[in-house]
Protein backbone atom coordinates (compact mmCIF):
# COMPACT_ATOMS: atom_id res chain seq x y z
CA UNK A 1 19.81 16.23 30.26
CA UNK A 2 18.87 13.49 27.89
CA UNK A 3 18.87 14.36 24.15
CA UNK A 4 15.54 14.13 22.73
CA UNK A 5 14.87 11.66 20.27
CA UNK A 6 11.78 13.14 18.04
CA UNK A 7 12.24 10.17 15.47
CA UNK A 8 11.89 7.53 18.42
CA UNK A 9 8.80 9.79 19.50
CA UNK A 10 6.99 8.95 16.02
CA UNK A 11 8.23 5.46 16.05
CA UNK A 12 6.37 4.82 20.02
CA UNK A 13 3.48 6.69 18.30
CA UNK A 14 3.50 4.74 15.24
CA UNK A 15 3.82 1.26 17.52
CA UNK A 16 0.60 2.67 19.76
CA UNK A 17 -1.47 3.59 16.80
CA UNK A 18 -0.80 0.19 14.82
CA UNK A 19 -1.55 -1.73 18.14
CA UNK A 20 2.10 -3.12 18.14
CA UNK A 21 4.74 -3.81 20.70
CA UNK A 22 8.63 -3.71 20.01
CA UNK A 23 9.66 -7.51 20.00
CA UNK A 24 6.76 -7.44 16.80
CA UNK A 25 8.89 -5.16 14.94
CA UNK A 26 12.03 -7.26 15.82
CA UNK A 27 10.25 -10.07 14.21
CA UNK A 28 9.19 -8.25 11.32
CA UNK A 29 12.70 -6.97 10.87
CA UNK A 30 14.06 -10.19 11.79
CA UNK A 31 16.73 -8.53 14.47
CA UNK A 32 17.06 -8.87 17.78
CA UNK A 33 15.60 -6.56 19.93
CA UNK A 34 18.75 -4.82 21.12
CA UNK A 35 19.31 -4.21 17.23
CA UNK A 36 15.78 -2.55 16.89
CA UNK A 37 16.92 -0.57 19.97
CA UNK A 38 19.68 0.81 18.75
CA UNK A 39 18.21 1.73 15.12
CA UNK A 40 15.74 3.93 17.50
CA UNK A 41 18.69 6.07 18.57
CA UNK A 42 20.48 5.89 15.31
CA UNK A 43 18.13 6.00 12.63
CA UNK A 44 20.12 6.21 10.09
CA UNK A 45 21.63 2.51 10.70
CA UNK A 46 17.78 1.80 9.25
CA UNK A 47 18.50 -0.33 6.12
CA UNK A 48 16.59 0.40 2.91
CA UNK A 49 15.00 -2.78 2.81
CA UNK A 50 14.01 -2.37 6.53
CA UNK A 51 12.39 0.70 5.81
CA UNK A 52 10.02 -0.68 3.11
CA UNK A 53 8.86 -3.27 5.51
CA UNK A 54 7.90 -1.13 7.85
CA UNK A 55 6.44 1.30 5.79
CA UNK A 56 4.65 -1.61 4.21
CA UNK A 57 3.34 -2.32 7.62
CA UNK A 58 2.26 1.45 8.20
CA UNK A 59 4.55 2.85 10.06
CA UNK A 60 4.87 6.60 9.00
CA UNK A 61 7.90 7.29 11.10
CA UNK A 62 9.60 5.61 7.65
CA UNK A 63 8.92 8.56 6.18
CA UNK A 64 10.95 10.87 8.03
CA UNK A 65 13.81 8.92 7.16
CA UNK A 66 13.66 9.44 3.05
């Protein structure tokens, strides 16, 4: 059985409530999207300075993360 991944739940909600799709974020973030995929699994490979972005951008997933 799969591990679940509640962090990547809040990030998909976060994307669906801000009206945004992944290869957004990548541009945001300026990474590619297998980058952004694997921060999803590993959060804490977020950088700090990708975490203000977002967060500046609304996502409240960030906020699990401090």
């Amino acid at each position: 059985m799969e591990n679940l991944n509640v962090f990547k739940l809040y990030f998909e909600k976060d994307l669906k409530t801000l009206g945004l799709k992944k290869y957004t974020v990548c541009q945001m973030l300026q990474c590619t999207m297998p980058t952004l995929s694997n921060r999803i699994e590993n959060p804490g490979s977020f950088t700090v300075d990708e975490i203000t972005t977002l967060k500046e951008n609304g996502f409240e997933s960030m906020n699990r993360l401090i």
